[in-house]
Protein backbone atom coordinates (compact mmCIF):
# COMPACT_ATOMS: atom_id res chain seq x y z
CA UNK A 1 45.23 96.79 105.84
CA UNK A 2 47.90 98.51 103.53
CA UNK A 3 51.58 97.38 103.71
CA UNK A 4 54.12 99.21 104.83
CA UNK A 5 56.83 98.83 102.66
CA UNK A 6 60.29 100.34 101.03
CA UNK A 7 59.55 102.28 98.07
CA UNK A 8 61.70 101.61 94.82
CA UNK A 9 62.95 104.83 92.72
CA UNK A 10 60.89 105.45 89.47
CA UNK A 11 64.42 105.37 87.80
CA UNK A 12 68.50 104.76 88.43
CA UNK A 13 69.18 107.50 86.34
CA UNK A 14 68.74 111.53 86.57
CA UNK A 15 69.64 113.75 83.64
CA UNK A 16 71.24 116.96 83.79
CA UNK A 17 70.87 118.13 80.85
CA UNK A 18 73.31 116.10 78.02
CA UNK A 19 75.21 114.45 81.63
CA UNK A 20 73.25 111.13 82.86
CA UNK A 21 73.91 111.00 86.46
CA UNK A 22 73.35 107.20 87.26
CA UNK A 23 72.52 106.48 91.15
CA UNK A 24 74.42 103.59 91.25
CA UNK A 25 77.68 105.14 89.95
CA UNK A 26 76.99 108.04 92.87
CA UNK A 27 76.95 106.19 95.68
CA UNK A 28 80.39 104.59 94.57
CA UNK A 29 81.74 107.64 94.01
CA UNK A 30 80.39 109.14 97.55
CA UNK A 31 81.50 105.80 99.31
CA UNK A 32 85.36 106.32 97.69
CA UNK A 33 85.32 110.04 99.46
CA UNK A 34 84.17 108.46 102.20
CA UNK A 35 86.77 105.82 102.60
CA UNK A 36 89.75 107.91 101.56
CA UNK A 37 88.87 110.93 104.33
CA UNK A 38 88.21 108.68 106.79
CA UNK A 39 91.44 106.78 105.87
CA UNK A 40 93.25 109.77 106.13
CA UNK A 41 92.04 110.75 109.09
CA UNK A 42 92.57 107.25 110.22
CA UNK A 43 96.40 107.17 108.99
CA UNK A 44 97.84 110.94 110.76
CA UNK A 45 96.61 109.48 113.72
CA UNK A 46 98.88 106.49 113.44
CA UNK A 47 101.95 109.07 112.83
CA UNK A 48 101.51 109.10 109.02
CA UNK A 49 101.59 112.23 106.25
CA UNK A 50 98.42 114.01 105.33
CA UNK A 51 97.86 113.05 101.75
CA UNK A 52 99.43 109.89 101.33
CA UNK A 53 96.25 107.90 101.45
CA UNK A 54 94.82 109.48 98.60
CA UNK A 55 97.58 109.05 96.36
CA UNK A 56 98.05 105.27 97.72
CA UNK A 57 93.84 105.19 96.54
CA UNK A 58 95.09 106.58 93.36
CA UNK A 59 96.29 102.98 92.53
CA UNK A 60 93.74 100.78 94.73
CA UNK A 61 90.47 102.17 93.38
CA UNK A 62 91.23 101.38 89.62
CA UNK A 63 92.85 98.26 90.55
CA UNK A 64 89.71 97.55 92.81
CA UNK A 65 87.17 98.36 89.76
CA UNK A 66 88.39 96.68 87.61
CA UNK A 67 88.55 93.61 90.39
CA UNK A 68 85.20 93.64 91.02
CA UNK A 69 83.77 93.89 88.03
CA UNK A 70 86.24 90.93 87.10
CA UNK A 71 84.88 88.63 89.29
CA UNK A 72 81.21 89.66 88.90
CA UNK A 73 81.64 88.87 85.07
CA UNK A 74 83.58 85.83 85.46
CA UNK A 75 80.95 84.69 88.19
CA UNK A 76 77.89 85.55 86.24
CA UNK A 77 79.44 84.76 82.34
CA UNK A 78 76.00 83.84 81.48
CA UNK A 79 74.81 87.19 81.94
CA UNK A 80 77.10 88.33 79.19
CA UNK A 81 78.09 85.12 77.24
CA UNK A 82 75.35 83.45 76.71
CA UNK A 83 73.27 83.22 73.54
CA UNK A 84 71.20 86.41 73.03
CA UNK A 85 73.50 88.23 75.17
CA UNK A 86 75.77 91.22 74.26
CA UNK A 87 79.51 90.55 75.14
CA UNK A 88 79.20 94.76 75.76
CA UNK A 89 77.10 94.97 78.38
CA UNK A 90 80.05 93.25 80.34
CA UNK A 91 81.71 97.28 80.55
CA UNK A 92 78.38 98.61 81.53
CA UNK A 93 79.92 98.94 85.19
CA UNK A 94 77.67 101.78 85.72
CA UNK A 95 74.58 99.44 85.53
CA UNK A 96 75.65 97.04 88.76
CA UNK A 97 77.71 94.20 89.45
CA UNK A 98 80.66 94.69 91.28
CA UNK A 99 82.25 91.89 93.39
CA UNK A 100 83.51 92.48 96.85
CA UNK A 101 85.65 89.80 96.96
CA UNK A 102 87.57 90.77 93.35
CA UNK A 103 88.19 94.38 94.41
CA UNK A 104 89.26 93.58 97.63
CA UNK A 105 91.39 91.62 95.93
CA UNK A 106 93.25 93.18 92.72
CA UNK A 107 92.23 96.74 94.96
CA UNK A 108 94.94 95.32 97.46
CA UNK A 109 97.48 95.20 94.37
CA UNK A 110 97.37 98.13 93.77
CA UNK A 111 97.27 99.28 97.30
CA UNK A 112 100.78 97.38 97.44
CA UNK A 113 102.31 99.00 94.33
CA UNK A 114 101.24 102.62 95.58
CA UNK A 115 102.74 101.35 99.09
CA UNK A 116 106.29 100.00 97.48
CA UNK A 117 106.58 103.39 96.02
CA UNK A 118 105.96 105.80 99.02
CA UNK A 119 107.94 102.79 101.28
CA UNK A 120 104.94 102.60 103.47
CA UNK A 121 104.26 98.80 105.15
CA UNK A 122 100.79 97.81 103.63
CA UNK A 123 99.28 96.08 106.45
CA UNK A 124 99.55 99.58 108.48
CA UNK A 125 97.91 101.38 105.05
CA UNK A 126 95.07 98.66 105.09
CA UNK A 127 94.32 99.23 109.06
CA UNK A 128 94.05 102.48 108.48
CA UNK A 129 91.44 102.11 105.58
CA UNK A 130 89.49 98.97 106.83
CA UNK A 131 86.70 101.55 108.43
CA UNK A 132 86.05 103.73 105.65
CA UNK A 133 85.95 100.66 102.94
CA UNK A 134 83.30 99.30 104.98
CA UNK A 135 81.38 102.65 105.70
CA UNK A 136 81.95 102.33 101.91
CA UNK A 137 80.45 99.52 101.00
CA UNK A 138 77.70 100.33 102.82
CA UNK A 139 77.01 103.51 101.11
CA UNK A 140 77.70 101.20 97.91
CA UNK A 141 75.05 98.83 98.66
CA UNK A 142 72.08 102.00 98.04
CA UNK A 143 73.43 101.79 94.56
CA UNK A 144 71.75 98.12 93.92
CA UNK A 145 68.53 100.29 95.83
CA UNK A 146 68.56 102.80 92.46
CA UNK A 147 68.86 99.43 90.28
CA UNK A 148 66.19 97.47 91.95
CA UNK A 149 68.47 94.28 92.08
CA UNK A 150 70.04 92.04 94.69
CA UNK A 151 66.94 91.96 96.70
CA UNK A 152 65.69 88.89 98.96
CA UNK A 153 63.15 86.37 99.65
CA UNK A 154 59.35 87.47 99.37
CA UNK A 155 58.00 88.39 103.00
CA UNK A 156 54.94 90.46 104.13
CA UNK A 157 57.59 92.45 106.58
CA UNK A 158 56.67 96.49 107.26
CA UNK A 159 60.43 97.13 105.74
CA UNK A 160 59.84 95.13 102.83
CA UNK A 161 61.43 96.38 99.47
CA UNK A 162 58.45 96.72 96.63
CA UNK A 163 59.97 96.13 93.27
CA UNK A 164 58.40 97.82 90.15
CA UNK A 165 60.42 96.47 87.61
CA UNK A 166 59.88 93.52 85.37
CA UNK A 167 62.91 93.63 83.35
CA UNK A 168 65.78 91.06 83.04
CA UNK A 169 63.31 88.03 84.79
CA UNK A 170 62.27 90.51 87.63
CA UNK A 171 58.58 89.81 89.07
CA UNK A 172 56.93 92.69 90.96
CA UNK A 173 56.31 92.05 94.65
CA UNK A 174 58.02 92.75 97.81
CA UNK A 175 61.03 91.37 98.98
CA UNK A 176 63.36 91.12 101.89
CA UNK A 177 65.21 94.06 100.88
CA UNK A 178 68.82 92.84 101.19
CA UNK A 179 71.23 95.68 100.27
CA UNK A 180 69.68 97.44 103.38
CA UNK A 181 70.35 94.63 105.49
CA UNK A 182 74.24 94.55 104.57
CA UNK A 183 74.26 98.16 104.55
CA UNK A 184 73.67 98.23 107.97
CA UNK A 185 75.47 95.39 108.88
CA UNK A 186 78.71 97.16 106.87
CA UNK A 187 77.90 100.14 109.24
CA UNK A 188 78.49 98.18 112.52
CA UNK A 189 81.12 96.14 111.10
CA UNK A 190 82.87 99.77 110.69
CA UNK A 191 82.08 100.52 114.12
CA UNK A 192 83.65 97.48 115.51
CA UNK A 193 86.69 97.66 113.56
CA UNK A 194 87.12 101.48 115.18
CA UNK A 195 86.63 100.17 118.50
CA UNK A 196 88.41 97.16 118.78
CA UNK A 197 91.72 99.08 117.27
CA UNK A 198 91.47 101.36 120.12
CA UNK A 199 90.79 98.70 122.35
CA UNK A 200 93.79 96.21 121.83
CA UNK A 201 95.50 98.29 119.65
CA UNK A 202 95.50 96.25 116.04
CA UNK A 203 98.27 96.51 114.07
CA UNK A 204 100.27 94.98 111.35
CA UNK A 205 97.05 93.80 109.18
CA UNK A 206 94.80 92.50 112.00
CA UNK A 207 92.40 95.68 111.57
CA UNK A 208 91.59 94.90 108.20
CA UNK A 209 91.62 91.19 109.03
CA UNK A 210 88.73 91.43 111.43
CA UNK A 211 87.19 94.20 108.83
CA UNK A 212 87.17 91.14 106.75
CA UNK A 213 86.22 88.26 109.31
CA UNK A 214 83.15 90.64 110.44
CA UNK A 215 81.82 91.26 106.78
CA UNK A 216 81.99 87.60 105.75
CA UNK A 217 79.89 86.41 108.71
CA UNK A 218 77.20 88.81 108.01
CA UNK A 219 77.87 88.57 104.58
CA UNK A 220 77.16 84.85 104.35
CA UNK A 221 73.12 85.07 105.95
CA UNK A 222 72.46 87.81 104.02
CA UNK A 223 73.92 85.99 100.78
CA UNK A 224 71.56 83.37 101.97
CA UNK A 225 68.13 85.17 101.55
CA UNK A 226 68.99 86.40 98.00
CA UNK A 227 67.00 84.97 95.13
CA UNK A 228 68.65 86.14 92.48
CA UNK A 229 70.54 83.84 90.08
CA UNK A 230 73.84 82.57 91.00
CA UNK A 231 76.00 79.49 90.78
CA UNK A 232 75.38 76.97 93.46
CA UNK A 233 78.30 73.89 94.91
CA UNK A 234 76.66 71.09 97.02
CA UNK A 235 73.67 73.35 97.91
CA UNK A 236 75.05 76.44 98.98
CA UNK A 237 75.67 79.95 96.56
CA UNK A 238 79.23 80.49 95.53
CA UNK A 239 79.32 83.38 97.09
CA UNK A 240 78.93 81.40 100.72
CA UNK A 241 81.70 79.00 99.95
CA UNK A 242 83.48 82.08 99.43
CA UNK A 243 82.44 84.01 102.57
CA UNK A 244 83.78 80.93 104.50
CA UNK A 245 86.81 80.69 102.92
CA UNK A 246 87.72 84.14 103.29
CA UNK A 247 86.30 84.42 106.68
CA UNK A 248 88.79 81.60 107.87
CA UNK A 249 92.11 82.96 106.09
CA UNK A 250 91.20 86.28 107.99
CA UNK A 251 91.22 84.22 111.58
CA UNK A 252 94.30 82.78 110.80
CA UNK A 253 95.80 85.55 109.47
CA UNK A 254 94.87 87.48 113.20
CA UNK A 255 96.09 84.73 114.64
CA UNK A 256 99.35 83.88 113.14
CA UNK A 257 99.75 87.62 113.52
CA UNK A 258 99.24 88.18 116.81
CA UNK A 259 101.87 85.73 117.64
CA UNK A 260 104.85 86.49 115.37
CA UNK A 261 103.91 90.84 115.34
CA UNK A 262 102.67 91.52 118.70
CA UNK A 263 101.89 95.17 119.04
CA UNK A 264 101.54 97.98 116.49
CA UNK A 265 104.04 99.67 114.28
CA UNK A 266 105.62 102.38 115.71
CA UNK A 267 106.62 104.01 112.28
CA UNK A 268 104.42 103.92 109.50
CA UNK A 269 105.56 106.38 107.39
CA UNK A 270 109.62 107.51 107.38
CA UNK A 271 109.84 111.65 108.01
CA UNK A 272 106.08 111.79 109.00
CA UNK A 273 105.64 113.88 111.86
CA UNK A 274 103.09 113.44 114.69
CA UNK A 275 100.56 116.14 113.34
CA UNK A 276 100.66 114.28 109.86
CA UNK A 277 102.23 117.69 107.65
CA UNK A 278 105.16 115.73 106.78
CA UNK A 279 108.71 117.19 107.69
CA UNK A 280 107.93 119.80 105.07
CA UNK A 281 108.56 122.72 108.01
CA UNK A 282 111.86 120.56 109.37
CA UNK A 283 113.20 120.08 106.27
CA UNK A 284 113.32 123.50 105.46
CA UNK A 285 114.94 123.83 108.81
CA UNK A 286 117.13 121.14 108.48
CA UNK A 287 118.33 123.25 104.91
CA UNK A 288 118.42 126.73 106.58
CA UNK A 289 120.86 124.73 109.49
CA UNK A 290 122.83 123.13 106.60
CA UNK A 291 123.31 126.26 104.77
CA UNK A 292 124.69 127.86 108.02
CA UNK A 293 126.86 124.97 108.77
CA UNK A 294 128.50 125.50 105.33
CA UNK A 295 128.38 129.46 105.69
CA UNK A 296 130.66 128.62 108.77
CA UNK A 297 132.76 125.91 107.67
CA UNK A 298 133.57 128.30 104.77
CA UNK A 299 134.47 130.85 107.48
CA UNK A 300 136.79 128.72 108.77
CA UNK A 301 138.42 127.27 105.85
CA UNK A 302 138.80 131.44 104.79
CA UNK A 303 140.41 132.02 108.73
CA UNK A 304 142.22 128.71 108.07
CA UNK A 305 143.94 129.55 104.80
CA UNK A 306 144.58 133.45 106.06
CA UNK A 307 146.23 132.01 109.08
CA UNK A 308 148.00 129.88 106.66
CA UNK A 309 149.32 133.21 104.94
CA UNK A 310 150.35 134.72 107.44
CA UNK A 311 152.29 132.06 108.89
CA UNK A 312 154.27 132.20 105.21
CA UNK A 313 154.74 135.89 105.70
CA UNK A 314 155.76 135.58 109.00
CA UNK A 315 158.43 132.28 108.04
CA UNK A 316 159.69 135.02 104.99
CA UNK A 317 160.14 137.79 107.08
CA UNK A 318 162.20 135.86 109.78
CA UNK A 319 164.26 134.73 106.85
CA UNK A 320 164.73 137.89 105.57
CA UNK A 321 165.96 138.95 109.03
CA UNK A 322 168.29 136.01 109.15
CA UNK A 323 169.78 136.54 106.33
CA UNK A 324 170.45 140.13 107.57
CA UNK A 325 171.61 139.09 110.96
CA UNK A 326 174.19 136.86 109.30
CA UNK A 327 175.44 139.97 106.80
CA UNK A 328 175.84 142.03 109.35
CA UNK A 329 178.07 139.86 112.09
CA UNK A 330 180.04 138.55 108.55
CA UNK A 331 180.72 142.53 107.80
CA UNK A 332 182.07 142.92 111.37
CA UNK A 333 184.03 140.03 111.01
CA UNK A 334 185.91 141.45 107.83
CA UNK A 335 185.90 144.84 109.52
C-alpha cells in the first residue's frame, strides 16, 4: 500500500530571471499585507483613520525582523558560532529562522514609537492587529514548508510531510509535518480572537492578550513534537518554558485588565471620524467657517470704525454749530 503523504517543493527558490524569488521570504511578505489590511479594517471599525495602521507597521515590521531574527540567533548561536560555521549566514534571514517571541517583542517597540507619534493608545493599535498577525503567522509558517525545516516526529500518518533533503543533518523520511499543524492552529486562534472581541467587547490590550494566551497553548504541543535541535532546561525545549511564561503574563495581563479598564476605549484616535477618512472633509469645513467668521468680524470692525467716524463728524459739526449759536446771540447782544 502506498502512503499518502505531503509532498516537499523540489526547491525554496524560483528565479525570474537575475531576481531570486525565495518562498520563504513570500509568504512573509504576503502574511505582512495580510495583517496590515486586516488591521486596518480592524482599526476604522473601532472609530480610527484609514491609513494609520500602515504607517504605525512602518515602525513594527522592521523592529519585529530584526526581533525575531534576534532571538532565533541568540537561541540557536551554534548554528552560526560554532566552529566550521560562518558568522554570515546569521543575516541570511531569507533562509528561515525567525522567532515569534523576539518580534513580538522588539515589533511591539516599534509599534509604541509609531503610536507616541500619531498619539494613538497602543493597547487599542495591538487589538486591532492581534487577528491579522496571527492570520500572519500562519501564512508565515508555509515558508518553513518551501525550506523543508521545523518538521516533527516520524509517523506513518496519510498527512505526513516527506522530506527530500539531506542537508544541514536532515534524514529523508516522513514526518509529522508541524508548520501545518500551527498554521492551522494560528488560523483558529485568529478566529477566536474576532469572535470573542465582538462578544465581550475586548479592549485596552486584552485582544491581543488572548491572541497571545491562545498561540502559546497550541504553541507549546506543537513545540513538543519537533525534532529539530534546540536547547533543552530540566527536560523540556526552551521554547516551552517560554510558551508558559508568556502564556501566564497574558492571563494576568486580561485579568488585571479587566479589573482596573473595564470596557473599551471610546476614542482611539483624536479627529478620527466614524467612517475612518479622518476629519480631512471637516477640517476643510471647519477653515471655510473660520474664514467666514473673520470675513465678518472684519465687517464689523469696518461698520465699527465707520460708525466711529461718523460719530466724530457728527461731535465736529455740533461744535461748529455751537460755536455759531454763541456768535450769533453775542452779536445781538452788542447790537
Amino acid at each position: 500500500m502506498e502512503l499518502a503523504y505531503i509532498p516537499s517543493p523540489s526547491r525554496g527558490v524560483l528565479n525570474l530571471g537575475p531576481i531570486p524569488l525565495r518562498g520563504y521570504a513570500f509568504c512573509i511578505i504576503i502574511g505582512v499585507f495580510v495583517a496590515v489590511w486586516l488591521g486596518n479594517r480592524r482599526w476604522i471599525a473601532r472609530g480610527g483613520r484609514a491609513g494609520t495602521v500602515a504607517d504605525i507597521s512602518v515602525w513594527a515590521v522592521p523592529f519585529g525582523l530584526v526581533g525575531g531574527r534576534l532571538y532565533h540567533v541568540i537561541t540557536d548561536y551554534e548554528l552560526y558560532f560554532s566552529e566550521g560555521r560562518d558568522w554570515v549566514d546569521a543575516f541570511k534571514v531569507w533562509e528561515g529562522g525567525l522567532g515569534i517571541w523576539g518580534a513580538i517583542a522588539l515589533g511591539a517597540v516599534g509599534a509604541w514609537i509609531g503610536c507616541r507619534r500619531r498619539g494613538i493608545p497602543l493597547p487599542a493599535w495591538a487589538d486591532a492587529l492581534a487577528p491579522g498577525i496571527v492570520f500572519a503567522q500562519a501564512i508565515g509558517r508555509w515558508g518553513n514548508w518551501f525550506n523543508q525545516e521545523l518538521y516533527g516526529k516520524a509517523t506513518d500518518l496519510p498527512w505526513a510531510l516527506h522530506i527530500t533533503s539531506a542537508t544541514d543533518g536532515r534524514v529523508e523520511g516522513y514526518y509529522h509535518p508541524t508548520f501545518l499543524y500551527e498554521s492551522l492552529w494560528c488560523i483558529g486562534v485568529g478566529f477566536l480572537v474576532i469572535w470573542a472581541d465582538r462578544r465581550f467587547t475586548l479592549g485596552h490590550g486584552r485582544a491581543f492578550a488572548l491572541y497571545v494566551a491562545a498561540y502559546c497553548v497550541g504553541r507549546f504541543w506543537i513545540e513538543y513534537l519537533r525534532v529539530d535541535d534546540a536547547h533543552h532546561v530540566l527536560g523540556l525545549r526552551l521554547n516551552n518554558w517560554t510558551a508558559m511564561v508568556v502564556f501566564l503574563l497574558a492571563v494576568i495581563y486580561i485579568v488585571m485588565s479587566a479589573r482596573l479598564r473595564p470596557g473599551r476605549e471610546e476614542v482611539v484616535e483624536p479627529g478620527a471620524d466614524a467612517s475612518g477618512e479622518g476629519d480631512a472633509e471637516s477640517e476643510g469645513e471647519a477653515v471655510e467657517l473660520d474664514k467666514k467668521l473673520d470675513e465678518k468680524t472684519d465687517e464689523k470692525d469696518e461698520t465699527h470704525d465707520k460708525g466711529e467716524k461718523d460719530e466724530k463728524a457728527d461731535e465736529k459739526t455740533d461744535a461748529v454749530l455751537d460755536e455759531a449759536t454763541k456768535d450769533e446771540a453775542e452779536s445781538a447782544k452788542k447790537g
